[in-house]
C-alpha atoms as a PDB file:
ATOM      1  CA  UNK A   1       7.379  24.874   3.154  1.00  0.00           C
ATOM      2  CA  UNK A   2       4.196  22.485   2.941  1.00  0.00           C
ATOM      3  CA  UNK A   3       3.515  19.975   5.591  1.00  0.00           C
ATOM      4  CA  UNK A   4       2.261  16.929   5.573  1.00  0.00           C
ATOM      5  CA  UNK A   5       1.286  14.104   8.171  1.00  0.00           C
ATOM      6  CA  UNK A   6       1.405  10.476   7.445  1.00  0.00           C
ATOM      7  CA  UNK A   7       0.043   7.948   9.878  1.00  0.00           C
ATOM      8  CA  UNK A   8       1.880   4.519   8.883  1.00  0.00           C
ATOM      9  CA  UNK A   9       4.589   6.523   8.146  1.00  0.00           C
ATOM     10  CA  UNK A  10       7.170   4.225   8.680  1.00  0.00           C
ATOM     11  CA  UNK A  11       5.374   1.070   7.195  1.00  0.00           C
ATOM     12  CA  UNK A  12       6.447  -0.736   4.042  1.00  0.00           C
ATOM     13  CA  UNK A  13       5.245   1.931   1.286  1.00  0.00           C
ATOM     14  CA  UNK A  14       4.990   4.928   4.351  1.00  0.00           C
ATOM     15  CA  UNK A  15       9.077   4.600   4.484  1.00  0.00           C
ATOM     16  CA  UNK A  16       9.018   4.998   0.991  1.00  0.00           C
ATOM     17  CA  UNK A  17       6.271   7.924   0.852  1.00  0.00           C
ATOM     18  CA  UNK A  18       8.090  10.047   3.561  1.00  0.00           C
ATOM     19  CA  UNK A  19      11.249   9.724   1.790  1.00  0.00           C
ATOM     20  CA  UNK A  20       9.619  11.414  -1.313  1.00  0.00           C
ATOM     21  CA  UNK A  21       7.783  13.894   0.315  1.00  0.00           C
ATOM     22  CA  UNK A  22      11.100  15.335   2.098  1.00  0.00           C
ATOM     23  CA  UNK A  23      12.787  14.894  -1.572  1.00  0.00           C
ATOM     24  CA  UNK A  24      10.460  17.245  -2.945  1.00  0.00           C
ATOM     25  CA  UNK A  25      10.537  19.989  -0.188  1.00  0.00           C
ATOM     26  CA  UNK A  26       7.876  18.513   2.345  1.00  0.00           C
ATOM     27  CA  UNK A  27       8.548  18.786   6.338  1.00  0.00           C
ATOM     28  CA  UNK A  28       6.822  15.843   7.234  1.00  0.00           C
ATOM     29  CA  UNK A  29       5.441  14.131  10.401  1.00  0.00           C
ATOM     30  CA  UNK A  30       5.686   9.902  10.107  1.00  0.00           C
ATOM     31  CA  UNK A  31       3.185   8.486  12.610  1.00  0.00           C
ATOM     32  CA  UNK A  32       2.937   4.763  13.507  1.00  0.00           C
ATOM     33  CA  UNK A  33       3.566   2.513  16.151  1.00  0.00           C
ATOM     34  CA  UNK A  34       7.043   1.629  15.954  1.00  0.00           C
ATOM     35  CA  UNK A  35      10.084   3.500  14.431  1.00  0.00           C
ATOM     36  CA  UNK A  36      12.529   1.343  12.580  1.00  0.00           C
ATOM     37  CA  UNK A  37      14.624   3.385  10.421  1.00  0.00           C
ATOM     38  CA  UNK A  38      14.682   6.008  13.587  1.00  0.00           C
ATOM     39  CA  UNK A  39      13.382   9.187  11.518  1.00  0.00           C
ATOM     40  CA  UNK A  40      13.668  12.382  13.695  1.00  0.00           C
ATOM     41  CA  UNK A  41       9.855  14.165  13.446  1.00  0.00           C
ATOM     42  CA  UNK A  42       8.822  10.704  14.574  1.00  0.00           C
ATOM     43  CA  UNK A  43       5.397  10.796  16.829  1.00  0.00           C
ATOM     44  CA  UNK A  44       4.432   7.330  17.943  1.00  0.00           C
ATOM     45  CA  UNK A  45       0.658   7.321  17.694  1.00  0.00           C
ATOM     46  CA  UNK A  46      -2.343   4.538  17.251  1.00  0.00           C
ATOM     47  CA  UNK A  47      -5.070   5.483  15.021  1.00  0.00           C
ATOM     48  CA  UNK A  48      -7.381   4.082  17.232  1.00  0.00           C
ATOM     49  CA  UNK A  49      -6.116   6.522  19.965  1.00  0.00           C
ATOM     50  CA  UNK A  50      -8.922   9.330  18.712  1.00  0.00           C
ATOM     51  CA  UNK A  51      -7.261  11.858  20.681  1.00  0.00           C
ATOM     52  CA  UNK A  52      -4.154  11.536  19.780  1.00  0.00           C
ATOM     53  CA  UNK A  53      -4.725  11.622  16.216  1.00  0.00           C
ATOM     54  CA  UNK A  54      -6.654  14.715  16.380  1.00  0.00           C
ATOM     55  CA  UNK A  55      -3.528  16.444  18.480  1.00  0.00           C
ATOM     56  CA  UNK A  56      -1.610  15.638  15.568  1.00  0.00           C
ATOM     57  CA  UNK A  57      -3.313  17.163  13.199  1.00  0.00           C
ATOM     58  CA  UNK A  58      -2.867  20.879  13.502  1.00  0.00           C
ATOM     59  CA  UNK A  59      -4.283  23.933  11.449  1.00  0.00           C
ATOM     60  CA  UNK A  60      -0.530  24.222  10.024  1.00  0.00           C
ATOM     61  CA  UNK A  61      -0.728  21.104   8.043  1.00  0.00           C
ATOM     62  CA  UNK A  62      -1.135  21.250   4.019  1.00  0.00           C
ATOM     63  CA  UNK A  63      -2.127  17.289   4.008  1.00  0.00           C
ATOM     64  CA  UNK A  64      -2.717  14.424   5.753  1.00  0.00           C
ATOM     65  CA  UNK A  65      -2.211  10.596   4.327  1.00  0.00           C
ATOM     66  CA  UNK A  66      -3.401   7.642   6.190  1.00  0.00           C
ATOM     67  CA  UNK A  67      -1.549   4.528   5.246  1.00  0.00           C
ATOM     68  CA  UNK A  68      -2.112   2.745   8.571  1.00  0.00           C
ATOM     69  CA  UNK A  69      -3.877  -0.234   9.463  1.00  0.00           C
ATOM     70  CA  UNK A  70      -3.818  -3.691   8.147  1.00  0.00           C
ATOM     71  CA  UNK A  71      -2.199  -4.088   4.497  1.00  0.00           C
ATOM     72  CA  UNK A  72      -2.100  -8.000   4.558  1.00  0.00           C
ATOM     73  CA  UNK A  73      -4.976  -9.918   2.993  1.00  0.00           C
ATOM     74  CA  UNK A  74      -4.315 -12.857   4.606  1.00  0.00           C
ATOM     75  CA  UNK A  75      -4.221 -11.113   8.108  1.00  0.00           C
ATOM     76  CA  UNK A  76      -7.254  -9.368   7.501  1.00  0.00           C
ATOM     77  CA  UNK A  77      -8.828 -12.844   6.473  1.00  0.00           C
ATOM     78  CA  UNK A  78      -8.187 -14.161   9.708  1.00  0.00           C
ATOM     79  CA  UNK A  79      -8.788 -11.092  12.188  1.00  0.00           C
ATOM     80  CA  UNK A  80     -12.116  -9.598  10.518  1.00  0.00           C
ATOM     81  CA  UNK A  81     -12.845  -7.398  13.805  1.00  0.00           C
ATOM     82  CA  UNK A  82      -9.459  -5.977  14.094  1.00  0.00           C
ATOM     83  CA  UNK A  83      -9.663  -5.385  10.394  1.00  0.00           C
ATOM     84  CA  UNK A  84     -12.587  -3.423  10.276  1.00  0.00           C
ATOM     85  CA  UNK A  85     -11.619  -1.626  13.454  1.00  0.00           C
ATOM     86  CA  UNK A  86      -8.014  -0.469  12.203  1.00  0.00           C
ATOM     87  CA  UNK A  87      -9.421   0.217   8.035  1.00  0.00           C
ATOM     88  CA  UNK A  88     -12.536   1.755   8.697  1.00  0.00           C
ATOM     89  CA  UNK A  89     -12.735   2.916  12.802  1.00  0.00           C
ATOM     90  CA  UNK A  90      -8.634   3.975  12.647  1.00  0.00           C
ATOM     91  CA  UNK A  91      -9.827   5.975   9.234  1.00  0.00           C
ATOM     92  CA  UNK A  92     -12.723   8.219  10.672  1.00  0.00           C
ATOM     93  CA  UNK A  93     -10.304   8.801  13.667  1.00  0.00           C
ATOM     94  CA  UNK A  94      -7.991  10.522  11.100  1.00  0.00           C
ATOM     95  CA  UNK A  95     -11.260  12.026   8.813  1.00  0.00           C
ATOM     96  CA  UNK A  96     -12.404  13.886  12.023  1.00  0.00           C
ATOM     97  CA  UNK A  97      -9.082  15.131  12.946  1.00  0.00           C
ATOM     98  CA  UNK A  98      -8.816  16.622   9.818  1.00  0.00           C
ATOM     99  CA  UNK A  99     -12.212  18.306  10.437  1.00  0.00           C
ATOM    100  CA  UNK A 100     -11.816  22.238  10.454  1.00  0.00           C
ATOM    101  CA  UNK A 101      -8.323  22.428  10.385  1.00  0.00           C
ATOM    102  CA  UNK A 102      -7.848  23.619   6.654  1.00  0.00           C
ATOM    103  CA  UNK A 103      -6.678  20.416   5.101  1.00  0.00           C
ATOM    104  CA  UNK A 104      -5.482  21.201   1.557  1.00  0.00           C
ATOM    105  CA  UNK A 105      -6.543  17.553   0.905  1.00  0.00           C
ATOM    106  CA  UNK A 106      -6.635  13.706   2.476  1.00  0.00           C
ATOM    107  CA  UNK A 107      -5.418  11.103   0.613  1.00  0.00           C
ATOM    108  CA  UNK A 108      -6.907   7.483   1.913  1.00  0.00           C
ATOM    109  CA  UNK A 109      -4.630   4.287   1.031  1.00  0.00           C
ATOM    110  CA  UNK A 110      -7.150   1.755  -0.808  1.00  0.00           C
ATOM    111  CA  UNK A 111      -6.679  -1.329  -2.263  1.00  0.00           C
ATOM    112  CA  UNK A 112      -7.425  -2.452  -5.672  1.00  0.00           C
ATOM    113  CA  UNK A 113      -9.612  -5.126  -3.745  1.00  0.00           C
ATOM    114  CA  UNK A 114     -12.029  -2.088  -3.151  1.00  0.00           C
ATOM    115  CA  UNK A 115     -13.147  -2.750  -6.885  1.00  0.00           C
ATOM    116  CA  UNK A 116     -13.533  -6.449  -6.145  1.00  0.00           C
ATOM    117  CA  UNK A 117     -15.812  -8.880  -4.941  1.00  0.00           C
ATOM    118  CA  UNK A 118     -12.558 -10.953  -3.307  1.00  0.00           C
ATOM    119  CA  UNK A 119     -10.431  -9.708  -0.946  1.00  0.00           C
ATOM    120  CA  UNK A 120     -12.692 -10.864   1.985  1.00  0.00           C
ATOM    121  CA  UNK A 121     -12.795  -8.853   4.879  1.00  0.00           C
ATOM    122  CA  UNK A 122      -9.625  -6.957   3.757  1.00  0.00           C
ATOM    123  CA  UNK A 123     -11.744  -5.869   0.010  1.00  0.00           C
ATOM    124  CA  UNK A 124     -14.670  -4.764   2.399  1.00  0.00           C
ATOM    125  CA  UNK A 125     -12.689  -2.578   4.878  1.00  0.00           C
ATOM    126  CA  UNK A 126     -11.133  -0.982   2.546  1.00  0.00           C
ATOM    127  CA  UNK A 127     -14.916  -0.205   0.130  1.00  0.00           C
ATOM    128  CA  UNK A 128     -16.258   0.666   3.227  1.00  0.00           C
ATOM    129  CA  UNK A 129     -13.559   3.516   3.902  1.00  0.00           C
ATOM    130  CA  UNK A 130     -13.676   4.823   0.493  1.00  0.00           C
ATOM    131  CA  UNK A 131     -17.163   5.259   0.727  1.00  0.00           C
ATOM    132  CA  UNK A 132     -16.921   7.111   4.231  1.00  0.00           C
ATOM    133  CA  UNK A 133     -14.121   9.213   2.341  1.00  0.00           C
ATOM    134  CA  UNK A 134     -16.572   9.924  -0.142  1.00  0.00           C
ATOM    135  CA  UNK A 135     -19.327  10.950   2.216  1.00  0.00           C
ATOM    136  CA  UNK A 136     -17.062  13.177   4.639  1.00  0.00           C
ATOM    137  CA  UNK A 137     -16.273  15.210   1.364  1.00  0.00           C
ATOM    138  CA  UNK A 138     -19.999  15.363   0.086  1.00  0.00           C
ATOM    139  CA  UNK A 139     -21.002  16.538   3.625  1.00  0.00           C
ATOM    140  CA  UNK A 140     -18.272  18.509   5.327  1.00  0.00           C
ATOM    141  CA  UNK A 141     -16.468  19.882   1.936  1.00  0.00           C
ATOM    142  CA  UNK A 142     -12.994  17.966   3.141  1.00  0.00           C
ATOM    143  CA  UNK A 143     -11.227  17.556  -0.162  1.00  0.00           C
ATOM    144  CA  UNK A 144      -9.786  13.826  -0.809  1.00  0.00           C
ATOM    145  CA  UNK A 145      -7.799  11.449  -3.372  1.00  0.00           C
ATOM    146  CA  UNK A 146      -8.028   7.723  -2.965  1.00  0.00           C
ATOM    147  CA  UNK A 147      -5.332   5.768  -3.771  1.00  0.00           C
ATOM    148  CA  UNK A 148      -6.345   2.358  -5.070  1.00  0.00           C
ATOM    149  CA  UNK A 149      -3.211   0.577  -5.036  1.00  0.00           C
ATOM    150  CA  UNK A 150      -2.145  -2.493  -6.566  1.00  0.00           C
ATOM    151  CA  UNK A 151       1.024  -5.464  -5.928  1.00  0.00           C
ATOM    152  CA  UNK A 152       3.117  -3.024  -4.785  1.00  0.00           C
ATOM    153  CA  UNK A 153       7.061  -4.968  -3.739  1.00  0.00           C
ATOM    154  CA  UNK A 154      10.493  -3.880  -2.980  1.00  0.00           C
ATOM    155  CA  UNK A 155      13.492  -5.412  -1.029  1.00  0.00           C
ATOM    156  CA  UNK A 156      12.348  -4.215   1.789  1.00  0.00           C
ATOM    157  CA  UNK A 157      11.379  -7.366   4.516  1.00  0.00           C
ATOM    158  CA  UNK A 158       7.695  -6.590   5.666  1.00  0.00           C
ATOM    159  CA  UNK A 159       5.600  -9.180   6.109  1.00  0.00           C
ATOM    160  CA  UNK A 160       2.827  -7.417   2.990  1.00  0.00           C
ATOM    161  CA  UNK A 161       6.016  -7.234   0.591  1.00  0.00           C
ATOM    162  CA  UNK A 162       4.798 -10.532  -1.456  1.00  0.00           C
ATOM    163  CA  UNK A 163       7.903 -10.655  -3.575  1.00  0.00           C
ATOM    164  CA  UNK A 164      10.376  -9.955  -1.101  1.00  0.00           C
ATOM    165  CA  UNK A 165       9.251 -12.756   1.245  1.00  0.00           C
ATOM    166  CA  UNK A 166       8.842 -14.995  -1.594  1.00  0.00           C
ATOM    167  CA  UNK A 167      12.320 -14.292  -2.784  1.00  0.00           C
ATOM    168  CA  UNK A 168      13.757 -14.670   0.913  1.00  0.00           C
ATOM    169  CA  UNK A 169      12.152 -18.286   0.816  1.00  0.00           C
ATOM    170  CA  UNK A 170      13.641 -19.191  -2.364  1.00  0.00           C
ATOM    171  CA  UNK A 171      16.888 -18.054  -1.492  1.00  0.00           C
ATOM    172  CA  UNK A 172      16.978 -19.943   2.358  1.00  0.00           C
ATOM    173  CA  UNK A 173      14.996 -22.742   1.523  1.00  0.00           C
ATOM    174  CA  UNK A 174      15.047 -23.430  -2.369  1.00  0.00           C
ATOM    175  CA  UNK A 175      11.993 -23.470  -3.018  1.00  0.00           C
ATOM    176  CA  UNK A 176       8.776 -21.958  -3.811  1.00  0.00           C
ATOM    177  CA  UNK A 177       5.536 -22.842  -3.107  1.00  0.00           C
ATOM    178  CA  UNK A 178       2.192 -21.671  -4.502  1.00  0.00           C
ATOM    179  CA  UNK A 179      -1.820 -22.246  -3.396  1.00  0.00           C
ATOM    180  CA  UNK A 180      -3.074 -21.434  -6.513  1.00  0.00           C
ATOM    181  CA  UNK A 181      -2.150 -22.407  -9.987  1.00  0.00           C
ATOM    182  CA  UNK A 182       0.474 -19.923 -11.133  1.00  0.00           C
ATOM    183  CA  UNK A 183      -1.703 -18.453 -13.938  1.00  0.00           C
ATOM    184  CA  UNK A 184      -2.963 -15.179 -11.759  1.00  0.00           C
ATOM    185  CA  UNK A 185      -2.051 -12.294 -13.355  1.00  0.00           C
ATOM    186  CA  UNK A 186      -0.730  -9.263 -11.185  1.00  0.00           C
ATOM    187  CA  UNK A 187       0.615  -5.579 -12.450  1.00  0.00           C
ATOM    188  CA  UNK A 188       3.491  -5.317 -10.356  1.00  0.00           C
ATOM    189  CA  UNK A 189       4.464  -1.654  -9.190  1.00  0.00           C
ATOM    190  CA  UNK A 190       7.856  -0.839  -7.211  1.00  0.00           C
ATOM    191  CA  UNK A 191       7.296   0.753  -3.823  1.00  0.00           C
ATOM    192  CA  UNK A 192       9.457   4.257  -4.994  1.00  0.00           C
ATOM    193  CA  UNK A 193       7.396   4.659  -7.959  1.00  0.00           C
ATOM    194  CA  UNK A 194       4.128   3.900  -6.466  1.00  0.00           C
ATOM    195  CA  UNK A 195       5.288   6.889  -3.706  1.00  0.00           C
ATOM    196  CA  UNK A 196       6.404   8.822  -6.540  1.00  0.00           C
ATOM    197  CA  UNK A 197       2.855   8.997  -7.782  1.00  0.00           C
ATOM    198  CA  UNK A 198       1.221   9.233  -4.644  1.00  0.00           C
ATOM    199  CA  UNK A 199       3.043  12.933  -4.312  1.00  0.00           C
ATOM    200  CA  UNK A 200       2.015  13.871  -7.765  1.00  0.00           C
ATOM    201  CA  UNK A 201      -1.882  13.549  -7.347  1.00  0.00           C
ATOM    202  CA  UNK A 202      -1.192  16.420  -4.618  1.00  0.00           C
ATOM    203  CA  UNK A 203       0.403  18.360  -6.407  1.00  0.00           C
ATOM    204  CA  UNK A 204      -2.141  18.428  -9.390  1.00  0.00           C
ATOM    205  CA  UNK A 205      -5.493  19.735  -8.827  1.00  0.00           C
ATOM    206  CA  UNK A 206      -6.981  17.123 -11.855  1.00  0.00           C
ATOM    207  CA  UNK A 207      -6.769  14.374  -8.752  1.00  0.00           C
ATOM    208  CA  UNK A 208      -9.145  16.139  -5.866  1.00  0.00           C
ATOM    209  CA  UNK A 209     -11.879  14.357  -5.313  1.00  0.00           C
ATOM    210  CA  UNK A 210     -10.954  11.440  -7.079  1.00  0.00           C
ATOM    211  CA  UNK A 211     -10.305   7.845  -7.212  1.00  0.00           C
ATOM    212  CA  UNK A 212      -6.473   7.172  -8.727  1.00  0.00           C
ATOM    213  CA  UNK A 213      -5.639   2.978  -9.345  1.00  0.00           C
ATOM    214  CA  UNK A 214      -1.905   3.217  -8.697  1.00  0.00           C
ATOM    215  CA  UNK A 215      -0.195   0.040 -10.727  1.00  0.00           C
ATOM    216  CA  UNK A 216       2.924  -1.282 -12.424  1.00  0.00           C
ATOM    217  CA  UNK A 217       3.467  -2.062 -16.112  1.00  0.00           C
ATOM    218  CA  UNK A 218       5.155  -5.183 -15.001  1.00  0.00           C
ATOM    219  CA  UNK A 219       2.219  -7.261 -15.893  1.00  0.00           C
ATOM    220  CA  UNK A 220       2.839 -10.726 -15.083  1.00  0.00           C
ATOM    221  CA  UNK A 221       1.332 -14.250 -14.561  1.00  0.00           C
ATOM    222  CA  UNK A 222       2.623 -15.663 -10.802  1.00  0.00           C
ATOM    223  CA  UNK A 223       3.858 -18.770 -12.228  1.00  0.00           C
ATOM    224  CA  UNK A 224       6.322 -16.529 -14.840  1.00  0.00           C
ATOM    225  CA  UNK A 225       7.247 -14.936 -11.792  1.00  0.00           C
ATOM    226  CA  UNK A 226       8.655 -17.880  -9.991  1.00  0.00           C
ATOM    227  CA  UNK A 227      10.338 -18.984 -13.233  1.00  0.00           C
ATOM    228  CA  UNK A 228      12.129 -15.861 -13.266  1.00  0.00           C
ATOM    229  CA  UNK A 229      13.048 -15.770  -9.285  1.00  0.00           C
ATOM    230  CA  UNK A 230      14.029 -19.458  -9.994  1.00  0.00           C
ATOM    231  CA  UNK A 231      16.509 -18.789 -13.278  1.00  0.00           C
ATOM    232  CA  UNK A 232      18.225 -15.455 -11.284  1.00  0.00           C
ATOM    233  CA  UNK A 233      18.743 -17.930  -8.378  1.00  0.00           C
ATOM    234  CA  UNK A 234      20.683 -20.516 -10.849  1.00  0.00           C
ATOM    235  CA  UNK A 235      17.502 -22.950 -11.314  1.00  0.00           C
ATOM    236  CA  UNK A 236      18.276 -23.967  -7.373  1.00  0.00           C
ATOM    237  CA  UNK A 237      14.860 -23.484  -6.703  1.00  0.00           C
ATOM    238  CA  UNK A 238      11.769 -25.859  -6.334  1.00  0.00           C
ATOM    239  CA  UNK A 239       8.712 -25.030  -7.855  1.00  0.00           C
ATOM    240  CA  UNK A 240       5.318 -26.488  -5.910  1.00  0.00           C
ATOM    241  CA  UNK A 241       1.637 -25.245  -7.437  1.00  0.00           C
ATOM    242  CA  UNK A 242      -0.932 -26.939  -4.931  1.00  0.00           C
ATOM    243  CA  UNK A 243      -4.054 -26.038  -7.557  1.00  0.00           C
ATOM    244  CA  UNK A 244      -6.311 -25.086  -4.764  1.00  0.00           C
ATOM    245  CA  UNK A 245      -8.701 -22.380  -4.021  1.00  0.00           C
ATOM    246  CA  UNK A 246      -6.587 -19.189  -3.886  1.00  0.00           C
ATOM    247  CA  UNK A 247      -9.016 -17.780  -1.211  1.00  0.00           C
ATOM    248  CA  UNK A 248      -9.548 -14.073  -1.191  1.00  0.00           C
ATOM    249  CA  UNK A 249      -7.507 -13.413  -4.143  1.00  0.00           C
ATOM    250  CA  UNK A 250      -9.049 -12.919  -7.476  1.00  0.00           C
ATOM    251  CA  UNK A 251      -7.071 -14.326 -10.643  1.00  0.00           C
ATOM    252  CA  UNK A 252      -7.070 -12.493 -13.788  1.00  0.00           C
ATOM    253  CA  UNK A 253      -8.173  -8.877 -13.041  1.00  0.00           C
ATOM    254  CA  UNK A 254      -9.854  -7.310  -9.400  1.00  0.00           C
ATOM    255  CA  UNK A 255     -12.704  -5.798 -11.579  1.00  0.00           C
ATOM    256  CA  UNK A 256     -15.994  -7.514 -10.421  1.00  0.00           C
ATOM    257  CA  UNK A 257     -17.915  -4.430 -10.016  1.00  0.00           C
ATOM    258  CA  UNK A 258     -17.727  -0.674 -10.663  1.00  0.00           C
ATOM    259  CA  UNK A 259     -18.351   1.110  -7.456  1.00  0.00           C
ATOM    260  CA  UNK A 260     -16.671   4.675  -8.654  1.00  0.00           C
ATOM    261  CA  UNK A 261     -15.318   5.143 -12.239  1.00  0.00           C
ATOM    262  CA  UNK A 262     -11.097   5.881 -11.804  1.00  0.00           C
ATOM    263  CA  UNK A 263      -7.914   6.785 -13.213  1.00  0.00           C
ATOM    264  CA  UNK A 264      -5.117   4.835 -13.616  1.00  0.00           C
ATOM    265  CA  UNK A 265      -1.347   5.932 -13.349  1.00  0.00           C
ATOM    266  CA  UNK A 266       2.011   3.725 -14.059  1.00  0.00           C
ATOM    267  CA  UNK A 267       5.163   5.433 -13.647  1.00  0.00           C
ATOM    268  CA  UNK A 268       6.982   6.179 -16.392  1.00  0.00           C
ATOM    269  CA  UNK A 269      10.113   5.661 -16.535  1.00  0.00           C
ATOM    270  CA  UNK A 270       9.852   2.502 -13.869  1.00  0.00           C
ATOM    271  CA  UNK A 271      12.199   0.168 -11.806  1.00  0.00           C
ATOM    272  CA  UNK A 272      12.667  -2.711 -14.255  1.00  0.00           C
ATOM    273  CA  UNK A 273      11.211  -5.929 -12.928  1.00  0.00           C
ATOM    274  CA  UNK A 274      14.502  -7.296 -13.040  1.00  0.00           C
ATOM    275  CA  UNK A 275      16.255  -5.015 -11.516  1.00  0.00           C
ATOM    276  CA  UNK A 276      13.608  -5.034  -8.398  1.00  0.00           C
ATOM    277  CA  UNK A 277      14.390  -8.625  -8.091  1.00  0.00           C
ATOM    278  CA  UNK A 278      17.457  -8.449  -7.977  1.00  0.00           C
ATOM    279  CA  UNK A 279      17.466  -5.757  -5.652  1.00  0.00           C
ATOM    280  CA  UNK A 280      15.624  -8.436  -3.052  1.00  0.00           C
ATOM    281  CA  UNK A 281      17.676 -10.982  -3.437  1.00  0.00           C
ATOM    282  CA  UNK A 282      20.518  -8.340  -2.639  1.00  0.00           C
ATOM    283  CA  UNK A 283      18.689  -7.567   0.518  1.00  0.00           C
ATOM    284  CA  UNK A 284      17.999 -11.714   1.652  1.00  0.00           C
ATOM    285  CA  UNK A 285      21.659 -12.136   1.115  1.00  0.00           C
ATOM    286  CA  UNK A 286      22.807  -9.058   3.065  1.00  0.00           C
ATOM    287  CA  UNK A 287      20.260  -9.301   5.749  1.00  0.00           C
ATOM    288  CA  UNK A 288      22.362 -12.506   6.688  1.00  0.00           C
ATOM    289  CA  UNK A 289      25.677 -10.827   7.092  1.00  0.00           C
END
């Protein structure tokens, strides 16, 4: 049986990740700072406790993801230290523990803001950690796959699930309201399938070393999104577009530069738009029972 460690383990796509892993024959260690769903091989642990990462990491273990640290833009805006601490400092706490242990291979959570020049403080953490990825494998032979993710949702209520806290504000307060001007386009990508594909690039040798952009084929302008939250929720829903800077996020593509040349995978077949949706506004109602 392979074994594999995952700090943020029981984060918003980390649930979803250790689910898969165990699906396909994985034991698997979830490692974070709090436990919500209660899973059993549960070790609490802060990537910015060296130490304790390092313990963690034994010479048993096939591979090691790191999906910890700050996933929220918007956070990461406002809390640039803590941002760079957690995204870069919390990664090379969980590069060296993986230092002569026999790591089949690493696999670093990116953004797609890593290809941009938004994304603020957030974009930067997460360049700057590919880049140490990078160098760790060029100098110590520590074999890697970056995961450049993209607007990854589900019904689950974190506060870095976009749609699902959009669709919990339509739902409680009728309305929706938007900073920019509803024409940013966005490839939306369901949380299972985006862990789906995160297990396949370790199982497939064509993915070491390499960057992998993880996206939907949901591709969608913001505004058509709130017209279709608004018309499942019986056109009870307010639509507000301030037409302001939309700081930090870019609006047609994340593409400003090209720091490392990738791959791109959508999951095919894919949860339906629609059906995600739905499934959040399932979860908003319930979550009020």
């Amino acid at each position: 049986m392979k074994k594999a460690v995952v700090f943020g383990g029981t984060g918003f796509l980390g649930g979803y990740l250790v689910r898969e892993l165990e699906k396909r024959g994985y034991w698997v260690l979830p490692c974070d700072i709090y436990n919500p769903q209660n899973h059993p091989n549960f070790v609490y642990c802060d990537i910015m406790d060296r130490s304790k990462v390092s313990d963690i990491i034994t010479a048993d273990i096939d591979f090691v993801f790191n999906l910890a640290g700050f996933a929220n833009l918007d956070t990461a805006i406002h809390n640039p230290i803590r941002a760079i601490e957690l995204n870069v400092i919390g990664n090379m706490h969980v590069l060296e523990g993986c230092m002569n242990k026999g790591i089949k291979r690493f696999v670093y959570a990116s953004s797609a803001y890593a290809m941009s020049n938004k994304g603020s403080f957030y974009g930067i953490s997460k360049l700057s950690s590919e880049k140490i990825v990078e160098e760790y494998g060029k100098r110590y032979g520590l074999s890697y796959t970056i995961l450049r993710y993209g607007s990854v949702y589900s019904e689950m209520n974190f506060d870095n699930n976009y749609i699902y806290q959009l669709v919990k504000k339509a739902v409680k307060e009728q309305s929706i309201n938007h900073n920019g001007d509803g024409e940013e386009l966005r490839e939306y990508v369901h949380a299972q399938d985006a862990a789906k594909l995160s297990v396949d690039v370790i199982e497939s040798e064509q993915f070491e070393n390499e960057h992998v952009i993880l996206t939907g084929l949901e591709k969608m302008k913001r505004l058509d999104l709130f017209k279709m939250i608004k018309e499942m929720l019986n056109d009870e829903v307010e639509i507000t577009l301030e037409h302001s800077e939309y700081k930090g996020h870019y609006k047609m593509t994340p593409y400003s530069f090209e720091p490392t040349r990738s791959r791109k995978l959508v999951a095919n077949p894919h949860i339906d738009m629609g059906q995600g949706l739905l499934d959040c506004i399932k979860a908003v109602y319930k979550s009020d029972e």
